[in-house]
PDB file of N, CA and C in Angstrom:
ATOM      1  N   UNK A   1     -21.988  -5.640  -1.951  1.00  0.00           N
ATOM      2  CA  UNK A   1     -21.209  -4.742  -1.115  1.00  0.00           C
ATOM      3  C   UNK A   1     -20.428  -3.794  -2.011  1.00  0.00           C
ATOM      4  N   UNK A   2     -20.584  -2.759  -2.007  1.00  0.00           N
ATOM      5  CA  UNK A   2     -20.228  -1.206  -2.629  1.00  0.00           C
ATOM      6  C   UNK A   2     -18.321  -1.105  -2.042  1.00  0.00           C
ATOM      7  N   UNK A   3     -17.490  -1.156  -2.799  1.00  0.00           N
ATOM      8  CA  UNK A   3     -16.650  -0.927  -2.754  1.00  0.00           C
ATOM      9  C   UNK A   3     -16.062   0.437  -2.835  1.00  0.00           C
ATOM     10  N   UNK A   4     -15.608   1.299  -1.677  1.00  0.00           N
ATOM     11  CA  UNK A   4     -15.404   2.972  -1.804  1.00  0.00           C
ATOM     12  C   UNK A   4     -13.966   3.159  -1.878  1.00  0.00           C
ATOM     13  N   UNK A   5     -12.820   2.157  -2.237  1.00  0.00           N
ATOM     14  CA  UNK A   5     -11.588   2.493  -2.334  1.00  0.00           C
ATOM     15  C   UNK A   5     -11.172   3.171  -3.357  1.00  0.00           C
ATOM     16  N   UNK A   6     -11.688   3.805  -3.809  1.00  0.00           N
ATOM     17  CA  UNK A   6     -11.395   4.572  -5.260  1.00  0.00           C
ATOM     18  C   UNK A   6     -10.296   5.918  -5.018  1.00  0.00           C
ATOM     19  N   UNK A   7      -9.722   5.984  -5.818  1.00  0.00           N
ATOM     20  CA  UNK A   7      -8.828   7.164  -5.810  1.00  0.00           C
ATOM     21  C   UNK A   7      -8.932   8.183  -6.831  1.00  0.00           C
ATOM     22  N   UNK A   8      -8.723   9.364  -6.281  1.00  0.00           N
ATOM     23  CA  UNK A   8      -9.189  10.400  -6.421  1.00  0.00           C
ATOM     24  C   UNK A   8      -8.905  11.030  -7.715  1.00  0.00           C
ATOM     25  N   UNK A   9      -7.633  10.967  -8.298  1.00  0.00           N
ATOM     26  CA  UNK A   9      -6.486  11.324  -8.995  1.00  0.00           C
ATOM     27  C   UNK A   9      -6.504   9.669  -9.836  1.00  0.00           C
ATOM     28  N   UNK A  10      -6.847   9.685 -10.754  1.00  0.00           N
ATOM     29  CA  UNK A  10      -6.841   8.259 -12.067  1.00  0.00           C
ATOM     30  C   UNK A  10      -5.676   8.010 -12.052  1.00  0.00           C
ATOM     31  N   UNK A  11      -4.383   9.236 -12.113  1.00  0.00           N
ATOM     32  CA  UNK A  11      -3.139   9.149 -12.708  1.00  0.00           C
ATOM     33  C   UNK A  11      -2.433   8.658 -11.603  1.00  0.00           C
ATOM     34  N   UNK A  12      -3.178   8.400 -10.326  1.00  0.00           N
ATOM     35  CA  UNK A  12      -2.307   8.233  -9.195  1.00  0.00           C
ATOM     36  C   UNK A  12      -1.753   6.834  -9.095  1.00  0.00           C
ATOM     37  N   UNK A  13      -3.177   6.113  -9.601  1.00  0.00           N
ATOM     38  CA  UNK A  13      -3.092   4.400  -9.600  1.00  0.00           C
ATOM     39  C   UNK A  13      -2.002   3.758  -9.438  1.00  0.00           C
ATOM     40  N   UNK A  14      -1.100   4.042 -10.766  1.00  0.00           N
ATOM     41  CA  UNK A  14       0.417   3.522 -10.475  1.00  0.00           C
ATOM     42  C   UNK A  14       1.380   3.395  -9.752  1.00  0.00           C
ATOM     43  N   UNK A  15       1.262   5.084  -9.470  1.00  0.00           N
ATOM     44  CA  UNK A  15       2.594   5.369  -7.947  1.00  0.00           C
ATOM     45  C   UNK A  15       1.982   4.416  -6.753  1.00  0.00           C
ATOM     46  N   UNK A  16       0.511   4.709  -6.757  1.00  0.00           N
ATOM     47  CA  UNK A  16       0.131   3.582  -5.025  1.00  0.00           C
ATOM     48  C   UNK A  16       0.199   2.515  -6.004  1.00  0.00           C
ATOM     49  N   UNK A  17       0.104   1.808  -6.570  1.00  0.00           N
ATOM     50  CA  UNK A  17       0.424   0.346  -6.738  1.00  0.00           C
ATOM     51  C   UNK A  17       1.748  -0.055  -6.879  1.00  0.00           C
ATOM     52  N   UNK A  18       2.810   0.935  -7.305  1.00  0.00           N
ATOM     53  CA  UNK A  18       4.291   0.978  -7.267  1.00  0.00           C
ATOM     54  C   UNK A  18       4.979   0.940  -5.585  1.00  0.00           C
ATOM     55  N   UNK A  19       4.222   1.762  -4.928  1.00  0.00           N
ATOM     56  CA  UNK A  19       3.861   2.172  -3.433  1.00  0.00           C
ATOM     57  C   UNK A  19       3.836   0.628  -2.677  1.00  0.00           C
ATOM     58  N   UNK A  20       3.168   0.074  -2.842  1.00  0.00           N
ATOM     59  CA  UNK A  20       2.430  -1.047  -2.571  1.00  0.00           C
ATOM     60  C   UNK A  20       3.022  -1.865  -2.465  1.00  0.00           C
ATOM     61  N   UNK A  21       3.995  -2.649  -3.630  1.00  0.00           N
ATOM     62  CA  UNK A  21       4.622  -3.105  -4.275  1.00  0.00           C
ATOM     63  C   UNK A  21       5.773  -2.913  -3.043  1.00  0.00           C
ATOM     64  N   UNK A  22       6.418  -1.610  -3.074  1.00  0.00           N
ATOM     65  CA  UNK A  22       7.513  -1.705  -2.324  1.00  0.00           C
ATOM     66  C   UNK A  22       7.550  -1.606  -0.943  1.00  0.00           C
ATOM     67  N   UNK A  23       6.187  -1.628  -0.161  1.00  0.00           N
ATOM     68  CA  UNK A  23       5.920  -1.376   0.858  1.00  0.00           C
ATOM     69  C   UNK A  23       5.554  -3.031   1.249  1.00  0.00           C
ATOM     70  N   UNK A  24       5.270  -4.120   0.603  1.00  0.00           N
ATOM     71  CA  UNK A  24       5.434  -5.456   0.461  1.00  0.00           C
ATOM     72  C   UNK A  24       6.386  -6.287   0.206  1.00  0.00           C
ATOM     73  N   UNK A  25       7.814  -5.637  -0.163  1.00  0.00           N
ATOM     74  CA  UNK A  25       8.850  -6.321  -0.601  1.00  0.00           C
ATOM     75  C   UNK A  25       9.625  -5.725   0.752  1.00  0.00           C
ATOM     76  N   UNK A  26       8.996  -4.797   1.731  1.00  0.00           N
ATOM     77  CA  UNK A  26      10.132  -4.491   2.878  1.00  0.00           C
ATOM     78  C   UNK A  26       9.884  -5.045   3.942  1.00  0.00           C
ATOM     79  N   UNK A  27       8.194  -5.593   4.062  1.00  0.00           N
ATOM     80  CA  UNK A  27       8.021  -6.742   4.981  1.00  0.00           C
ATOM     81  C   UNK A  27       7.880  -7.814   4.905  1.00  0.00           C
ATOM     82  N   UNK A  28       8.478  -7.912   3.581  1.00  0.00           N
ATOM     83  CA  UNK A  28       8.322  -9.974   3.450  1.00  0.00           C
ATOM     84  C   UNK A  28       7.767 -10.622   2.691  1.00  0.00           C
ATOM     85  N   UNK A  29       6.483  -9.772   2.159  1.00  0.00           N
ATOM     86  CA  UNK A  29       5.159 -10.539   1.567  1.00  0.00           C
ATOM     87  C   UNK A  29       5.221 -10.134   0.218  1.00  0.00           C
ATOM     88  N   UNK A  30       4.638 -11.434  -0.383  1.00  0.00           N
ATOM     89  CA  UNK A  30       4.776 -11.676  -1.463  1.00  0.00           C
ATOM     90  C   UNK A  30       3.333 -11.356  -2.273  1.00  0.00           C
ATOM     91  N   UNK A  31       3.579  -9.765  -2.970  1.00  0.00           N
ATOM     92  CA  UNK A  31       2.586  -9.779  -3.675  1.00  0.00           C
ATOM     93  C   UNK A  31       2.676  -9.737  -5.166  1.00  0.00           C
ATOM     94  N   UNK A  32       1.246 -10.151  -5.377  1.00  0.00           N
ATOM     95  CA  UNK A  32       1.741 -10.245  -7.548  1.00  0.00           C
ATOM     96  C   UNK A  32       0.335  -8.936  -7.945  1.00  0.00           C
ATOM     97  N   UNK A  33       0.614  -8.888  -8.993  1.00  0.00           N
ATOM     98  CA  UNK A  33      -0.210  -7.722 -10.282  1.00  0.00           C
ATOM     99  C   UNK A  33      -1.079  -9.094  -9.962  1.00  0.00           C
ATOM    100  N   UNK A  34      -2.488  -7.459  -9.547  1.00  0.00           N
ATOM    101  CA  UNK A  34      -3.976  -8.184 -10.073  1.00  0.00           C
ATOM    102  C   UNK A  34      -4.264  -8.934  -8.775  1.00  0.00           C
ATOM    103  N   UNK A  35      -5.090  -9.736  -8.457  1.00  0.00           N
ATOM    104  CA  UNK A  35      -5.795 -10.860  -7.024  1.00  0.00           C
ATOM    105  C   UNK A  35      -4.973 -11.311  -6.469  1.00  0.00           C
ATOM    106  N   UNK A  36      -4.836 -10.675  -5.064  1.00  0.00           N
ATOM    107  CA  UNK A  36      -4.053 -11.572  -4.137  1.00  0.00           C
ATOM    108  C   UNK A  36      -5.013 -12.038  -2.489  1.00  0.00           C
ATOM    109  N   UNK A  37      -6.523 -12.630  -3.204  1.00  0.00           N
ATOM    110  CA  UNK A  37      -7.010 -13.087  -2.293  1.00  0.00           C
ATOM    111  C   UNK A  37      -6.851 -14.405  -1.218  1.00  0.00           C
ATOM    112  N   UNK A  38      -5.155 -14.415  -1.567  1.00  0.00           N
ATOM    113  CA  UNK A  38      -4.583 -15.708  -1.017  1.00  0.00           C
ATOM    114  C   UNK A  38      -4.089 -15.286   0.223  1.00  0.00           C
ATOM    115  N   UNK A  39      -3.619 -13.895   0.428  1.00  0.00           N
ATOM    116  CA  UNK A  39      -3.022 -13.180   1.453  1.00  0.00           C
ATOM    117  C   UNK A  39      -3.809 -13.562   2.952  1.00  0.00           C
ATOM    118  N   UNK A  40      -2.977 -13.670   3.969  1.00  0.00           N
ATOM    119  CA  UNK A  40      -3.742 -13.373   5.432  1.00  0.00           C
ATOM    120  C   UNK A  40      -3.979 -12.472   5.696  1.00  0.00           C
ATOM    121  N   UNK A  41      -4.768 -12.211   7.125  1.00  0.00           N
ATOM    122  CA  UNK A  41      -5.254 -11.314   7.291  1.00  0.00           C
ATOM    123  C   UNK A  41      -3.642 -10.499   7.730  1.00  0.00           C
ATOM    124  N   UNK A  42      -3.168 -11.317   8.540  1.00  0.00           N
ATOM    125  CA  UNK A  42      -2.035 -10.571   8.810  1.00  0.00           C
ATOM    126  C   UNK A  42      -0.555  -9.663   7.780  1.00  0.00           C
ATOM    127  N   UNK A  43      -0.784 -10.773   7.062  1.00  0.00           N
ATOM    128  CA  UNK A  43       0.256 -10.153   5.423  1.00  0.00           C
ATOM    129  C   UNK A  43      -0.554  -8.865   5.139  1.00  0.00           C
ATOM    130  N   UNK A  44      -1.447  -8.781   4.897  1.00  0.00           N
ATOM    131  CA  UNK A  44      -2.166  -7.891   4.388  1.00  0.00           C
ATOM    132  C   UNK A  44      -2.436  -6.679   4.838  1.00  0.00           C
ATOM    133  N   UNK A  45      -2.579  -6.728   6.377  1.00  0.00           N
ATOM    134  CA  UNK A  45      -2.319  -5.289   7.347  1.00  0.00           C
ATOM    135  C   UNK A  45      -0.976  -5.070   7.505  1.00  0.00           C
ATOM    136  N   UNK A  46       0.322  -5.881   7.507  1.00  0.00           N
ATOM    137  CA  UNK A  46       1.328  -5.604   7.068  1.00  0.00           C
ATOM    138  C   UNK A  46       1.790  -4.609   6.275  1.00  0.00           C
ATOM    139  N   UNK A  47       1.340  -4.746   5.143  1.00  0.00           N
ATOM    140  CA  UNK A  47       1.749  -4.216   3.733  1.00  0.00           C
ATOM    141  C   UNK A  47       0.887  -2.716   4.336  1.00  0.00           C
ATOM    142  N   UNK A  48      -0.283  -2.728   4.701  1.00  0.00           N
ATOM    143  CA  UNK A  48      -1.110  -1.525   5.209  1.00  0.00           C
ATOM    144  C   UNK A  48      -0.367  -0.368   6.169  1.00  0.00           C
ATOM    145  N   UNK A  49       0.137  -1.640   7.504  1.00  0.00           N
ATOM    146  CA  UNK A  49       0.764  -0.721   8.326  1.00  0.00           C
ATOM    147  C   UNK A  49       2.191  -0.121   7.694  1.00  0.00           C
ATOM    148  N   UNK A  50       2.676  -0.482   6.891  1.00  0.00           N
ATOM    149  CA  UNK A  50       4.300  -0.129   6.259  1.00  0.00           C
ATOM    150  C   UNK A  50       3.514   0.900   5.966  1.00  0.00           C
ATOM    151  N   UNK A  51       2.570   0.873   4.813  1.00  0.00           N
ATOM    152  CA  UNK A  51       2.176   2.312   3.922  1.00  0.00           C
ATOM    153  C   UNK A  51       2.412   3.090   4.902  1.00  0.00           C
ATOM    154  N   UNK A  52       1.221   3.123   5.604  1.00  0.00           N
ATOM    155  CA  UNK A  52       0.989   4.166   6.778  1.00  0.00           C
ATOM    156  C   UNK A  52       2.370   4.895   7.362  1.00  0.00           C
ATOM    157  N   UNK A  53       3.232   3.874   7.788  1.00  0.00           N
ATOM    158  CA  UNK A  53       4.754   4.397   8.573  1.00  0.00           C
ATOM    159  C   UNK A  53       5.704   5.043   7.492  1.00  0.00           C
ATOM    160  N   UNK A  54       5.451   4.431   6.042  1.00  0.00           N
ATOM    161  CA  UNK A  54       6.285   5.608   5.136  1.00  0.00           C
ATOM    162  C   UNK A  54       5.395   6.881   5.032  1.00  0.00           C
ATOM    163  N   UNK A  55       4.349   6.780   4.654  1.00  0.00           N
ATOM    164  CA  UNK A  55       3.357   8.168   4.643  1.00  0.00           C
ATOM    165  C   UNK A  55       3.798   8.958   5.888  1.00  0.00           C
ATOM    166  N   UNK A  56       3.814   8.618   6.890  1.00  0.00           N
ATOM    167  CA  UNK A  56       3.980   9.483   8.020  1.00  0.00           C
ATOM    168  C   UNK A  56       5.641   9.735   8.190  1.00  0.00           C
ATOM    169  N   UNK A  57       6.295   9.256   7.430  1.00  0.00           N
ATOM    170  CA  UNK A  57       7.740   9.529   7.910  1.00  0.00           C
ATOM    171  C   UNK A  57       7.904  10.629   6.893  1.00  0.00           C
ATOM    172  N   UNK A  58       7.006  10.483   5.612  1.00  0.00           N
ATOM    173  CA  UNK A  58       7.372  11.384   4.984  1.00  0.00           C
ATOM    174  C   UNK A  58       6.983  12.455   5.071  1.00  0.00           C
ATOM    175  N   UNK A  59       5.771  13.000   5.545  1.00  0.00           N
ATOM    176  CA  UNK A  59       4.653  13.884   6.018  1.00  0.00           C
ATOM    177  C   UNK A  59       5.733  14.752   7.269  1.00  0.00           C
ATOM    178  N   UNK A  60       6.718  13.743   7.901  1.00  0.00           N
ATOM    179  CA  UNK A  60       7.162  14.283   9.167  1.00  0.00           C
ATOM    180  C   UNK A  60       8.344  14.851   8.694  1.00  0.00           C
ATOM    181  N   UNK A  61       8.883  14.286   7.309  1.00  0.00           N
ATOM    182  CA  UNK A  61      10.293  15.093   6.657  1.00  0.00           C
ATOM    183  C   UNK A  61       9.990  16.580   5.935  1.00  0.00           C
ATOM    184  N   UNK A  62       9.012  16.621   5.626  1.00  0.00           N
ATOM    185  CA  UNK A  62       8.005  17.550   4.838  1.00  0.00           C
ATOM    186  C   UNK A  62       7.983  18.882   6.042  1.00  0.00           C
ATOM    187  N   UNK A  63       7.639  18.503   7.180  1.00  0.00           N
ATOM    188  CA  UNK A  63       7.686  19.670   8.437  1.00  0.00           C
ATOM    189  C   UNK A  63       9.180  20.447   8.680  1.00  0.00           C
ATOM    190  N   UNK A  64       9.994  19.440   8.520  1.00  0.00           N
ATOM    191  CA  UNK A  64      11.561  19.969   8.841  1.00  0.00           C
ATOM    192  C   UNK A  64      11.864  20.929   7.905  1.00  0.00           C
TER     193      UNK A  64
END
């Protein structure tokens, strides 16, 4: 199975894994550097749906 999560920008890696990081420490879940195939399904769309709600809050501060 072909994995297409790749990002676009090499240099970006950090900020979304910095991203990530703090978008997991505001709902609870405990993630570490490197495999966290221990996660539920639910921890894991967690950390997803936060991204999403800062991306869009910021996208929506960006209009003002």
């Amino acid at each position: 199975m072909k994995n297409n999560n790749q990002i676009n920008v090499p240099q970006a890696r950090e900020a979304m894994d910095k991203f990530k990081m703090q978008a997991a420490s505001e709902v609870g879940v405990n993630l570490k550097n490197g495999y966290n195939g221990d996660l539920t399904s639910r921890e894991a769309g967690s950390v997803g749906g936060q991204m999403v709600k800062k991306m869009i809050e910021a996208y929506e501060q960006g209009m003002q």
